[in-house]
N, C-alpha and C. Protein backbone atom coordinates (compact mmCIF):
# COMPACT_ATOMS: atom_id res chain seq x y z
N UNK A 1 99.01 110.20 95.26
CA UNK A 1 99.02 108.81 94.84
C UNK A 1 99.25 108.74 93.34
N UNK A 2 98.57 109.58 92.59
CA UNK A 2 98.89 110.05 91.07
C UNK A 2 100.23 109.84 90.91
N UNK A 3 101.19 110.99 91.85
CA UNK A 3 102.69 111.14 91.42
C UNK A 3 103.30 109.86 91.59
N UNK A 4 102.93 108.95 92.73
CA UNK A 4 103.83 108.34 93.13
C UNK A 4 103.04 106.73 92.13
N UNK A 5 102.26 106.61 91.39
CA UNK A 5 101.96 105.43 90.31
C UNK A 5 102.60 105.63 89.36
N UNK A 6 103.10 106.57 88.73
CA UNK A 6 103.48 107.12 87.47
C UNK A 6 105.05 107.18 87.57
N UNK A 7 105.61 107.53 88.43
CA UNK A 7 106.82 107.59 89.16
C UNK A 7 107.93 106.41 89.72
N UNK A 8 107.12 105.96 90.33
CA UNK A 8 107.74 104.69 91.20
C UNK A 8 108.23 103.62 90.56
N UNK A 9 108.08 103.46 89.52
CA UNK A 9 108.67 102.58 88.46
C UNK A 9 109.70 102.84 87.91
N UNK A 10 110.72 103.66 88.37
CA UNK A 10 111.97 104.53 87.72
C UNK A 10 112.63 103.86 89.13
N UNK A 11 111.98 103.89 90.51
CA UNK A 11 112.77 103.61 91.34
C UNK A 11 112.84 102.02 91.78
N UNK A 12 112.02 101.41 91.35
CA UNK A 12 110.98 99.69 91.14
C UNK A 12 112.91 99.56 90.64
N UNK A 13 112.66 99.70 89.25
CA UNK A 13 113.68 99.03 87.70
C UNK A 13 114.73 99.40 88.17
N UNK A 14 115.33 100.34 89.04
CA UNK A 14 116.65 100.93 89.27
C UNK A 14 116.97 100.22 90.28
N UNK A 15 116.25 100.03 91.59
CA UNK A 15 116.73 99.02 92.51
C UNK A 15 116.89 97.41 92.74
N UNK A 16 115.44 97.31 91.37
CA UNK A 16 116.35 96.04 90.95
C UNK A 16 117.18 95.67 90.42
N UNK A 17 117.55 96.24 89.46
CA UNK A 17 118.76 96.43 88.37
C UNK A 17 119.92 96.18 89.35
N UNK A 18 119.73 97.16 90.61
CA UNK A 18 121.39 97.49 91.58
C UNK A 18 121.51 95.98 92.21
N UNK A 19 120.48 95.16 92.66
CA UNK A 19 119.90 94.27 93.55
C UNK A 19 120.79 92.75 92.79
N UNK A 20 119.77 92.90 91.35
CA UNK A 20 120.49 92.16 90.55
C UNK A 20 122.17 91.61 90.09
N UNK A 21 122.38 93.39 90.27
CA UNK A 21 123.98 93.10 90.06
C UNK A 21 125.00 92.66 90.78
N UNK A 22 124.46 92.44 92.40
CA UNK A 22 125.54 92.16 93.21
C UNK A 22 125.51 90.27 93.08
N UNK A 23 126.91 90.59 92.84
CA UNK A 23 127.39 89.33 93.34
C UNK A 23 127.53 87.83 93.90
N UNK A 24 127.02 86.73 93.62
CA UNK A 24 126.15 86.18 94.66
C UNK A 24 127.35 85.55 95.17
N UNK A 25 128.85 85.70 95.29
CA UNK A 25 129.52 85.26 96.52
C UNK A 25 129.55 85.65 97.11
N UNK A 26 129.56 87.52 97.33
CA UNK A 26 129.26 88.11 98.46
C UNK A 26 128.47 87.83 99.85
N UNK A 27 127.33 87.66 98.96
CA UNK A 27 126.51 86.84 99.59
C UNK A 27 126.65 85.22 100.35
N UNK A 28 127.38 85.03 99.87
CA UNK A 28 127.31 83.74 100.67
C UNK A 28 128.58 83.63 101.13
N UNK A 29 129.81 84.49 100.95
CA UNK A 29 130.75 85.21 101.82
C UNK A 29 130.01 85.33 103.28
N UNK A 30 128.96 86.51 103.28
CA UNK A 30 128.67 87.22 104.51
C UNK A 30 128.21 86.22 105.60
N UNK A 31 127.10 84.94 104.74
CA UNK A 31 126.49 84.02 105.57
C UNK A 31 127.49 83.21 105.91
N UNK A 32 128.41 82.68 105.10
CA UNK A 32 129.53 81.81 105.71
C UNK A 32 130.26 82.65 106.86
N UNK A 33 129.98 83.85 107.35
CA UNK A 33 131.11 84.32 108.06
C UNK A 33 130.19 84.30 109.11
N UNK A 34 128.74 84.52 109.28
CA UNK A 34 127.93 84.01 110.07
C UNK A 34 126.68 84.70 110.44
N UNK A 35 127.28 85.89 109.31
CA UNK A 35 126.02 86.96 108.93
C UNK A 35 123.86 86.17 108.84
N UNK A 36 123.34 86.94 109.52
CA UNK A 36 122.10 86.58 109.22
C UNK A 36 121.30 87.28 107.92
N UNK A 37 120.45 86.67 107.66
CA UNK A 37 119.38 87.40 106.32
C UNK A 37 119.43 89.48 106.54
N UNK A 38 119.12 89.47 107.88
CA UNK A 38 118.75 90.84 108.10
C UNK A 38 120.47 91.33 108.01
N UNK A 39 121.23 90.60 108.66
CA UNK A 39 122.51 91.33 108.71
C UNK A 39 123.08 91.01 107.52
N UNK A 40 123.05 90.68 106.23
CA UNK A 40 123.59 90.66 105.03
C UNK A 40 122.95 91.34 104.04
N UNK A 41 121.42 91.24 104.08
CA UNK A 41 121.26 92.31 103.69
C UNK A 41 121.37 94.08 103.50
N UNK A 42 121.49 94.37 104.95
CA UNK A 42 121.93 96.01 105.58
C UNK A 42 123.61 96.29 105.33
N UNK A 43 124.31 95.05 105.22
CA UNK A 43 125.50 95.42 105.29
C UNK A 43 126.40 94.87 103.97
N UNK A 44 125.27 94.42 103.64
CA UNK A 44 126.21 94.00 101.92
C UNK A 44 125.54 94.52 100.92
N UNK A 45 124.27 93.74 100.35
CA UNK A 45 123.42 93.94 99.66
C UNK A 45 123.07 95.52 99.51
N UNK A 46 122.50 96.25 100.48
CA UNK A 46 122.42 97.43 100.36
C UNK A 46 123.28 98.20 99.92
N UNK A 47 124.63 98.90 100.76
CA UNK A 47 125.67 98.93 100.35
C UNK A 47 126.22 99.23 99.47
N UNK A 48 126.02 97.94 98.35
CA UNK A 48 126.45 97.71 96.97
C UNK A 48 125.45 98.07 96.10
N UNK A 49 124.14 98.01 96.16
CA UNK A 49 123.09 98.86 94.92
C UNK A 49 122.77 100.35 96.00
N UNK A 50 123.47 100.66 96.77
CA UNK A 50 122.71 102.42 96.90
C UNK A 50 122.65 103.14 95.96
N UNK A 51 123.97 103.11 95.32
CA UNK A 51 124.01 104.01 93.85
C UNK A 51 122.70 103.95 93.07
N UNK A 52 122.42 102.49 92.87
CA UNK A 52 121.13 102.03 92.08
C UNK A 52 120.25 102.85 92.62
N UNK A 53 119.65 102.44 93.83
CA UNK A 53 118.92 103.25 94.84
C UNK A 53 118.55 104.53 94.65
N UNK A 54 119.54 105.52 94.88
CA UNK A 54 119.67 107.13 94.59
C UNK A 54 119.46 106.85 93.45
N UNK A 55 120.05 106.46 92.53
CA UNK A 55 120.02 106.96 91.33
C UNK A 55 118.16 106.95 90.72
N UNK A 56 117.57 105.65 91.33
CA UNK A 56 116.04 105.65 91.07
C UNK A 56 115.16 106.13 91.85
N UNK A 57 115.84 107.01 92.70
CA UNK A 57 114.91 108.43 93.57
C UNK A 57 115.55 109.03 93.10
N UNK A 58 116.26 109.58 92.26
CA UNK A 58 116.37 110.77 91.57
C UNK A 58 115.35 111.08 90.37
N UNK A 59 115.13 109.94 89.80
CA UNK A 59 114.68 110.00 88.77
C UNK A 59 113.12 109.65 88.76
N UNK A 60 112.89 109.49 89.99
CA UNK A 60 111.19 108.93 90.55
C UNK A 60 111.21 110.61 90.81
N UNK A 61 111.60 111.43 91.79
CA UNK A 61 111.36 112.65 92.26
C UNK A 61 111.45 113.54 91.01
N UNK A 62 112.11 113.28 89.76
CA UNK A 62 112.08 114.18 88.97
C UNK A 62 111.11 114.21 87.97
N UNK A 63 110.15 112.72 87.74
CA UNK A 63 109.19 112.58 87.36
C UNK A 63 107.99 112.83 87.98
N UNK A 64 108.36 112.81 88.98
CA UNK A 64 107.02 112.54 90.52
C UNK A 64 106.86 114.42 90.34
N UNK A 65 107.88 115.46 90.28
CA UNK A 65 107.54 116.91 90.66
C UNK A 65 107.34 117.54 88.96
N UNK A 66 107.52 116.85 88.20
CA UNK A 66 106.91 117.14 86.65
C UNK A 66 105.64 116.75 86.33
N UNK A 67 105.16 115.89 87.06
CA UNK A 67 103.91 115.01 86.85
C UNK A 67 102.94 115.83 86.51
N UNK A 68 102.07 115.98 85.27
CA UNK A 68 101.09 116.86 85.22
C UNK A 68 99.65 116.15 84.72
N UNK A 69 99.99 116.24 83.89
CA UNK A 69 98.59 115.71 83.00
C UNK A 69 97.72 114.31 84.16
N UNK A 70 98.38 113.35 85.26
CA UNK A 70 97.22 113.10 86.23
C UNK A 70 96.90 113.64 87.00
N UNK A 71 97.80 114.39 87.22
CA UNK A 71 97.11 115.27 88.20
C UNK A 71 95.93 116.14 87.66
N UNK A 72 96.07 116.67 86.82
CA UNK A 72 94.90 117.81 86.28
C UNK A 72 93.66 116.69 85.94
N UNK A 73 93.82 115.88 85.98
CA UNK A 73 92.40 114.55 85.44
C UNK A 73 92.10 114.09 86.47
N UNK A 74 92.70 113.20 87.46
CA UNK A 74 92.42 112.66 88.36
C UNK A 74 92.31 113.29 89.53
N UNK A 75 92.94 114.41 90.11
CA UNK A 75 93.19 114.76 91.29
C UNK A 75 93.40 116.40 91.28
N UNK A 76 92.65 117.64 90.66
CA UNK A 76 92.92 118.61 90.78
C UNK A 76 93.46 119.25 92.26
N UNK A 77 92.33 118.86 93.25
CA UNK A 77 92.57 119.49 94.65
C UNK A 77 92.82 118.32 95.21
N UNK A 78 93.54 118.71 96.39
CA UNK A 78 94.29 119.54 96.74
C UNK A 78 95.43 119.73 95.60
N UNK A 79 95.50 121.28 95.61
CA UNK A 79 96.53 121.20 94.72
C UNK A 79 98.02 121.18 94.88
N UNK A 80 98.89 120.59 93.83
CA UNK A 80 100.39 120.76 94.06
C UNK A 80 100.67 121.35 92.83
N UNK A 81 102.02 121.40 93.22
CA UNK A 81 102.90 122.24 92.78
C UNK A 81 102.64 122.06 90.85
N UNK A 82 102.77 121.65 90.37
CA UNK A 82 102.25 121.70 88.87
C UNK A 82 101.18 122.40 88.69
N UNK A 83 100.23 121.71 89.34
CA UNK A 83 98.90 122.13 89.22
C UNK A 83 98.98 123.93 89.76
N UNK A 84 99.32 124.54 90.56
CA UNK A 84 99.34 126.06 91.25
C UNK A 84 100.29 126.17 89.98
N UNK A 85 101.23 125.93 89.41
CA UNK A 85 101.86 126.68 88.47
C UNK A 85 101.13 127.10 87.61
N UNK A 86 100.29 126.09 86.97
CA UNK A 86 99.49 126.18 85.78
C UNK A 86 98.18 126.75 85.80
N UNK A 87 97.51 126.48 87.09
CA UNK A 87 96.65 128.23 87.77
C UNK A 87 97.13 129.30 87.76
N UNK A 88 98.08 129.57 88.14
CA UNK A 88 98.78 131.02 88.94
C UNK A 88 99.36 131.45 86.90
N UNK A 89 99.96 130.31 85.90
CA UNK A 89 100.08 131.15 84.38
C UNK A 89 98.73 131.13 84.21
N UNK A 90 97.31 130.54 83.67
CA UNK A 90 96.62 130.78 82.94
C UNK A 90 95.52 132.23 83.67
N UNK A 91 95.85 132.20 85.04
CA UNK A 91 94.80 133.12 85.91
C UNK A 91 95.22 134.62 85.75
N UNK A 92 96.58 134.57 86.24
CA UNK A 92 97.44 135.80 86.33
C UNK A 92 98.74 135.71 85.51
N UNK A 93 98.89 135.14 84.40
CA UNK A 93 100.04 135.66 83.73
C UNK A 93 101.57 135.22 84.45
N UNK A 94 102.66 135.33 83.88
CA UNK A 94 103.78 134.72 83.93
C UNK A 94 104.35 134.78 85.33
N UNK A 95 104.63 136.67 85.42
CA UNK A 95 104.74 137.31 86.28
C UNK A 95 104.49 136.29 88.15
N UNK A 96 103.35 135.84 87.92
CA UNK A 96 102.61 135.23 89.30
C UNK A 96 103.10 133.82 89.21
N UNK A 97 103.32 133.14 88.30
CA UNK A 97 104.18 131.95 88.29
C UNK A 97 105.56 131.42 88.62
N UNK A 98 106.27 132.81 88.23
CA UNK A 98 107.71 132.14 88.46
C UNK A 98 107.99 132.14 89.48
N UNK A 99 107.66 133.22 91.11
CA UNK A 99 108.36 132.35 92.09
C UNK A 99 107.81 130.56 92.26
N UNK A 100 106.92 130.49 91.94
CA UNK A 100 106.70 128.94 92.32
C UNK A 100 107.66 128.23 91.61
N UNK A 101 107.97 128.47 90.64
CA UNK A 101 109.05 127.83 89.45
C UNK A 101 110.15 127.72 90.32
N UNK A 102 110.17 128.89 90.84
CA UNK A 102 111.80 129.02 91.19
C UNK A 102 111.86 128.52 92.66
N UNK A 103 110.59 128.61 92.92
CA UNK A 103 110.96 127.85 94.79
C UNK A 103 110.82 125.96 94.41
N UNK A 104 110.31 125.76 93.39
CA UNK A 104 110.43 124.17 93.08
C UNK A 104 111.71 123.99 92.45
N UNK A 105 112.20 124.78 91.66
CA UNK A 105 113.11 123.89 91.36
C UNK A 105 114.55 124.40 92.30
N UNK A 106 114.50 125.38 93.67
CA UNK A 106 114.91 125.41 94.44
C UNK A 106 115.01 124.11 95.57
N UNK A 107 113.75 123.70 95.83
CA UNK A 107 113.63 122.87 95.99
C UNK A 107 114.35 121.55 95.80
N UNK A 108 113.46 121.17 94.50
CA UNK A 108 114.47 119.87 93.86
C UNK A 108 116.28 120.32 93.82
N UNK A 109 116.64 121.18 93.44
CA UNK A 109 118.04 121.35 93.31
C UNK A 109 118.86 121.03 94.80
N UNK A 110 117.75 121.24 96.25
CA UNK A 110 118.45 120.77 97.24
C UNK A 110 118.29 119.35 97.46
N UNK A 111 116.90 118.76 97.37
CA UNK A 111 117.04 117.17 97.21
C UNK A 111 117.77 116.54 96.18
N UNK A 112 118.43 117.31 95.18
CA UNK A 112 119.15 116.50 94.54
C UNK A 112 120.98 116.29 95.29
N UNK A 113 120.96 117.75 95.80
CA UNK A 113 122.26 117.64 96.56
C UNK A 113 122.38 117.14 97.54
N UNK A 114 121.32 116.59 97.92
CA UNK A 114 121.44 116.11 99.52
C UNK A 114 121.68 114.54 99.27
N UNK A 115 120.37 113.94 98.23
CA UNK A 115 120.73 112.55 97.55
C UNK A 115 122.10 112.66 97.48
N UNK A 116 122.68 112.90 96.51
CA UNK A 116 124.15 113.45 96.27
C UNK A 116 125.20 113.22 97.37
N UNK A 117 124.96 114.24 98.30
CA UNK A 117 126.11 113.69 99.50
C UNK A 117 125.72 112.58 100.19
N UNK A 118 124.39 111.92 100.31
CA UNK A 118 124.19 110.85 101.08
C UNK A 118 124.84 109.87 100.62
N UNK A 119 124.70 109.46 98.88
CA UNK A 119 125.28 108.50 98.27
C UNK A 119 126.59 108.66 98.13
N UNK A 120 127.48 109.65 98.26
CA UNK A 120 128.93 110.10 98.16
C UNK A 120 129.50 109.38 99.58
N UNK A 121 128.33 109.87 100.59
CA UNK A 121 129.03 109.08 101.98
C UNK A 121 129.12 108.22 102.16
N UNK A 122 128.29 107.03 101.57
CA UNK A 122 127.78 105.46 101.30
C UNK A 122 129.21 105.18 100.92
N UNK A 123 129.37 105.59 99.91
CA UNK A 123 130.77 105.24 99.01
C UNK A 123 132.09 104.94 99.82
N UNK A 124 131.95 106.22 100.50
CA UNK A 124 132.68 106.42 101.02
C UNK A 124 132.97 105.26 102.32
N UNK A 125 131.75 105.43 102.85
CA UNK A 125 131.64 104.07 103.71
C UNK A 125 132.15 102.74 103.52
N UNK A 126 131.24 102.11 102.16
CA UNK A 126 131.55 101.30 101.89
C UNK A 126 133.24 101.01 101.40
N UNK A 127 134.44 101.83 101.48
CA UNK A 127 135.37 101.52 100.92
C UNK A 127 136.31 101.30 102.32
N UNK A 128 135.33 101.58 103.40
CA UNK A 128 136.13 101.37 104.55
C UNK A 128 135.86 100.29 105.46
């Protein structure tokens, strides 16, 4: 809950930002054609801020898996991934840290590619 208070406000400002920017004839394009609330939203609105979207889960997840200092105050255990890094250097030295380093930012490096092709396909979608 730590990661995701501290975090979620990268993805809050980014999807409104995308939300903001569309168009408002579009919008009333879709309803004049006879589109409903639910069906203009999923098929326009969305659509057109995914970029926004991804782009503010990229940047929520990259704050959300850096997150340190509440976690170590508010919420030691169960522990995550910051927190075991920063046990595993001060307990046992470097050595015992870096696979975790390297399986997180293994990790993130695949949620970033996966964001990545999801929003590439959107695009792609949307131009068809």
């Amino acid at each position: 809950i730590g990661m995701m208070f501290v975090s979620i406000t990268f993805l809050i400002n980014s999807a409104k930002e995308g939300f903001r920017s569309i168009d408002k004839n579009y919008i009333k394009v879709a309803k004049s054609l006879g589109a409903n609330e639910f069906g203009t939203f999923f098929h326009v609105i969305l659509p057109l801020s995914l970029k926004d979207i991804v782009s503010g889960t990229i940047m929520s997840w990259a704050r959300a898996i850096s997150e340190f200092g509440a976690i170590i105050i508010l919420a030691y255990h169960p522990m995550v991934a910051p927190v075991l890094v920063y046990e595993r250097f001060t307990t046992y030295g470097l050595s015992y840290s870096k696979p975790i380093v390297f399986l997180i930012t293994i990790i993130s490096l695949v949620f970033f590619l996966i964001l990545r092709i999801v929003s590439s396909k959107m695009k792609d979608y949307n131009r068809h």
